[in-house]
N, C-alpha and C. Protein backbone atom coordinates (compact mmCIF):
# COMPACT_ATOMS: atom_id res chain seq x y z
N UNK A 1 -10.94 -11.34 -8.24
CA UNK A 1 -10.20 -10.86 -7.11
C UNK A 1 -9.54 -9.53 -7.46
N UNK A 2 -9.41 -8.77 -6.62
CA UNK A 2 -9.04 -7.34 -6.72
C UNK A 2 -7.80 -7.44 -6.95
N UNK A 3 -6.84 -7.78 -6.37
CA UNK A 3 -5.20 -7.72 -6.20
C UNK A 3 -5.03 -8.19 -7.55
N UNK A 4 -5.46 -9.54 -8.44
CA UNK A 4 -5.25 -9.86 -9.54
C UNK A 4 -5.65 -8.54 -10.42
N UNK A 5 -6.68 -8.12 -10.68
CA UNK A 5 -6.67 -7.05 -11.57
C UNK A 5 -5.77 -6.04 -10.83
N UNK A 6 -5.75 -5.43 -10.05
CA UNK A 6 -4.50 -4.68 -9.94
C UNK A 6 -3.16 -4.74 -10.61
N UNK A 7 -2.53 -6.25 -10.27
CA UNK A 7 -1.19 -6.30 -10.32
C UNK A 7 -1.10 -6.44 -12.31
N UNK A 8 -2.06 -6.58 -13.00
CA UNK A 8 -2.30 -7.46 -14.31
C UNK A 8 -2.88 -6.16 -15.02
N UNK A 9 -3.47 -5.58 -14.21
CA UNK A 9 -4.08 -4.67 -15.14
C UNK A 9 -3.25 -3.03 -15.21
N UNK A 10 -2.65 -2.68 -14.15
CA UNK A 10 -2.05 -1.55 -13.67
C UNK A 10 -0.62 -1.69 -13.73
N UNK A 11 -0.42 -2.64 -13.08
CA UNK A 11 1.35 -3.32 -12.47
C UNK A 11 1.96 -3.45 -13.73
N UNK A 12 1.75 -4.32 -14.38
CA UNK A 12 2.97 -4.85 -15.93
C UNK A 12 2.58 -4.03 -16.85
N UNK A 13 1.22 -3.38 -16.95
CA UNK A 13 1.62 -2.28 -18.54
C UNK A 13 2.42 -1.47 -17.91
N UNK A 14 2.54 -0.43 -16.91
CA UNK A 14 3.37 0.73 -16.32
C UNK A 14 4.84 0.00 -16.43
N UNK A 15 5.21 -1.29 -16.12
CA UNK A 15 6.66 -1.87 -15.84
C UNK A 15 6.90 -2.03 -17.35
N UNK A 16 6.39 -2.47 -18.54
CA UNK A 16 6.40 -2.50 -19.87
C UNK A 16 6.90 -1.20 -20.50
N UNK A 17 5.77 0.06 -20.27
CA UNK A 17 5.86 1.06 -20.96
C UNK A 17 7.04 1.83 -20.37
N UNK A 18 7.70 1.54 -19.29
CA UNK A 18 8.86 2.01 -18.41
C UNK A 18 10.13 1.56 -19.06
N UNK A 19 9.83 0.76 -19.45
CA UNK A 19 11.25 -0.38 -19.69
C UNK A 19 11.28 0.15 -21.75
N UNK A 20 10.45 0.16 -22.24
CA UNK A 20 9.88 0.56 -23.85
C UNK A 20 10.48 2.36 -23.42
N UNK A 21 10.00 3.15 -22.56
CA UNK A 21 10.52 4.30 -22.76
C UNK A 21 12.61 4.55 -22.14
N UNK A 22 12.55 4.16 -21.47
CA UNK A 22 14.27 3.62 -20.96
C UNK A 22 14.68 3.11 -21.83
N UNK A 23 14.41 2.05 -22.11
CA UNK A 23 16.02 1.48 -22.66
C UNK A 23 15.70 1.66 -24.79
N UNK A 24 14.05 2.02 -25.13
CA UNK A 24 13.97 2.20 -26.21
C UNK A 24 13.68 3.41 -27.04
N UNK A 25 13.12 4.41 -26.62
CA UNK A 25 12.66 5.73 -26.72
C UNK A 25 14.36 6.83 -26.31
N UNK A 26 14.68 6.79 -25.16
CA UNK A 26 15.93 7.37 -24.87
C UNK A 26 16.84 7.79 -25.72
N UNK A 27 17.20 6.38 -26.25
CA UNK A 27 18.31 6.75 -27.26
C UNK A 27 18.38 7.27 -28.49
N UNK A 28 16.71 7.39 -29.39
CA UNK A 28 16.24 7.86 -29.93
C UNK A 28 16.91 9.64 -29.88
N UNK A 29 16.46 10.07 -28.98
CA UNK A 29 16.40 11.21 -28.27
C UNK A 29 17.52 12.07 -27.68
N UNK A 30 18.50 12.70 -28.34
CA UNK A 30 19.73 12.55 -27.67
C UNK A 30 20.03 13.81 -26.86
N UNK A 31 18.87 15.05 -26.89
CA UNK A 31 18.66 16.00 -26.09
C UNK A 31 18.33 15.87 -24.61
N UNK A 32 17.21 14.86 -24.67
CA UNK A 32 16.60 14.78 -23.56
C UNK A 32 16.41 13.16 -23.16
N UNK A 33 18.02 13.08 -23.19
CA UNK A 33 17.84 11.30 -23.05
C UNK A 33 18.51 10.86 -21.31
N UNK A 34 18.74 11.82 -20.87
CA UNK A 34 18.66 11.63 -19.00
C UNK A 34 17.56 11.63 -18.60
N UNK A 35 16.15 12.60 -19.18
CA UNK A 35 15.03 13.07 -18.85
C UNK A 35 13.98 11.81 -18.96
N UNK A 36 14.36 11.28 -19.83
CA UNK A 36 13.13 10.21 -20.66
C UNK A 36 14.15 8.50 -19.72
N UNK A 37 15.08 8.71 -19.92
CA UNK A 37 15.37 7.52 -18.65
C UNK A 37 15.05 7.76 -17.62
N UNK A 38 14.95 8.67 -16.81
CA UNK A 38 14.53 9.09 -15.68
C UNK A 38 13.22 8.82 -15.56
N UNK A 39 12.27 9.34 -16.67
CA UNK A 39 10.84 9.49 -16.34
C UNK A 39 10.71 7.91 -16.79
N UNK A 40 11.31 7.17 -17.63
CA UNK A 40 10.89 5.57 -17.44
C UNK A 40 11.33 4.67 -16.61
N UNK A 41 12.05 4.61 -16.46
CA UNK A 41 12.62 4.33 -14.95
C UNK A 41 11.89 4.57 -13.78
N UNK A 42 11.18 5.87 -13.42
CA UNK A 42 10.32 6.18 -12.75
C UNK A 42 8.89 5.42 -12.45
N UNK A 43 8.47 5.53 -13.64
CA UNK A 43 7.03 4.67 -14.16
C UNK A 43 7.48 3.06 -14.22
N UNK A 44 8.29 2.53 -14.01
CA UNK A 44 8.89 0.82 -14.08
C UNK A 44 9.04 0.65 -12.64
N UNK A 45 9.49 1.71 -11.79
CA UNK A 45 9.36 1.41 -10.09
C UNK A 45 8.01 1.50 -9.54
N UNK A 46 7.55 2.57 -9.95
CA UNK A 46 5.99 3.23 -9.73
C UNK A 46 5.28 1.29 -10.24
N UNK A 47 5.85 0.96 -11.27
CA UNK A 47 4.50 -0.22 -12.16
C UNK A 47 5.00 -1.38 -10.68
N UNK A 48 6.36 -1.42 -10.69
CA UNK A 48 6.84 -2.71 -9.59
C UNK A 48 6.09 -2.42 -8.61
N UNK A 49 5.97 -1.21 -7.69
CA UNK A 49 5.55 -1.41 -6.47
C UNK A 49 3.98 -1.42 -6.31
N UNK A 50 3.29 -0.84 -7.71
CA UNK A 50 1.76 -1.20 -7.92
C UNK A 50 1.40 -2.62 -7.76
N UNK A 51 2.64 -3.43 -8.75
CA UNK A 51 2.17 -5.19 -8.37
C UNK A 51 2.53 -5.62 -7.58
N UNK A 52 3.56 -5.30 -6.49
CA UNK A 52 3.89 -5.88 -5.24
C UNK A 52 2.36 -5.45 -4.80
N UNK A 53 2.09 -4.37 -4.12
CA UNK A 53 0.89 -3.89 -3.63
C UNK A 53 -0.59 -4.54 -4.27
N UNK A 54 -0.47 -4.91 -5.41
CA UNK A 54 -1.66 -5.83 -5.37
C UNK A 54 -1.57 -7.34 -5.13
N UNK A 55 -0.36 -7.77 -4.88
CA UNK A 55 -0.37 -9.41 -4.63
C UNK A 55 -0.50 -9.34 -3.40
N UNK A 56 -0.29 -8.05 -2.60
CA UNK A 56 -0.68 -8.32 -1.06
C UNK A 56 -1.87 -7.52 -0.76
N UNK A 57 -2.74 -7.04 -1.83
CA UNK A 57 -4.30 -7.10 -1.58
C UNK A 57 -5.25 -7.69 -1.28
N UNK A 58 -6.28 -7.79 -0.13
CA UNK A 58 -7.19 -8.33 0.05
C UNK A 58 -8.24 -7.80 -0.22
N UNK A 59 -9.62 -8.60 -0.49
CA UNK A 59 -10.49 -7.86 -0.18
C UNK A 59 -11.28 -7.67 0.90
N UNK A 60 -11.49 -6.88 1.59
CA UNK A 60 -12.37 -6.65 2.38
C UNK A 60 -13.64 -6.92 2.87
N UNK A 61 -14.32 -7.02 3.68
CA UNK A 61 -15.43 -7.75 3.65
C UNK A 61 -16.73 -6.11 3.97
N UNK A 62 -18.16 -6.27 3.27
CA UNK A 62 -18.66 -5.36 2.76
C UNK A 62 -19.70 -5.52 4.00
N UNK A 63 -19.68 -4.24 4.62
CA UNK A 63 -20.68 -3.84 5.42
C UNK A 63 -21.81 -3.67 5.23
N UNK A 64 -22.70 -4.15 5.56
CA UNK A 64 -24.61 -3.94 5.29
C UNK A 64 -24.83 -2.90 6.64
N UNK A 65 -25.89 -2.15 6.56
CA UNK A 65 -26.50 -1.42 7.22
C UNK A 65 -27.17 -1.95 8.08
């Protein structure tokens, strides 16, 4: 099913690597540590609303000629 690879394949690494650059990479970083929360934070909403959007995927049904 499509929506499953979506939400599994797209959805939780982006919400992972969002949450790994925010709350773990940031503080590392103490120049550009608004910038790198921002941009993971970004990519963790971006990953949430990818897996909302695939649990309410269907598939479509395929037209023949």
């Amino acid at each position: 099913m499509v929506s499953k690879q979506i939400s599994i394949g797209i959805g939780i690494p982006m919400i992972v690597i969002g949450a790994i650059l925010a709350v773990f990479l940031a503080p590392t970083q103490q120049d550009l540590n608004d910038t790198i929360q921002f941009v993971g934070s970004l990519i963790g909403i971006l990953g949430v609303l990818i897996f909302i959007a695939g649990l309410f995927a269907k598939k479509t049904p395929q037209i023949t000629p």
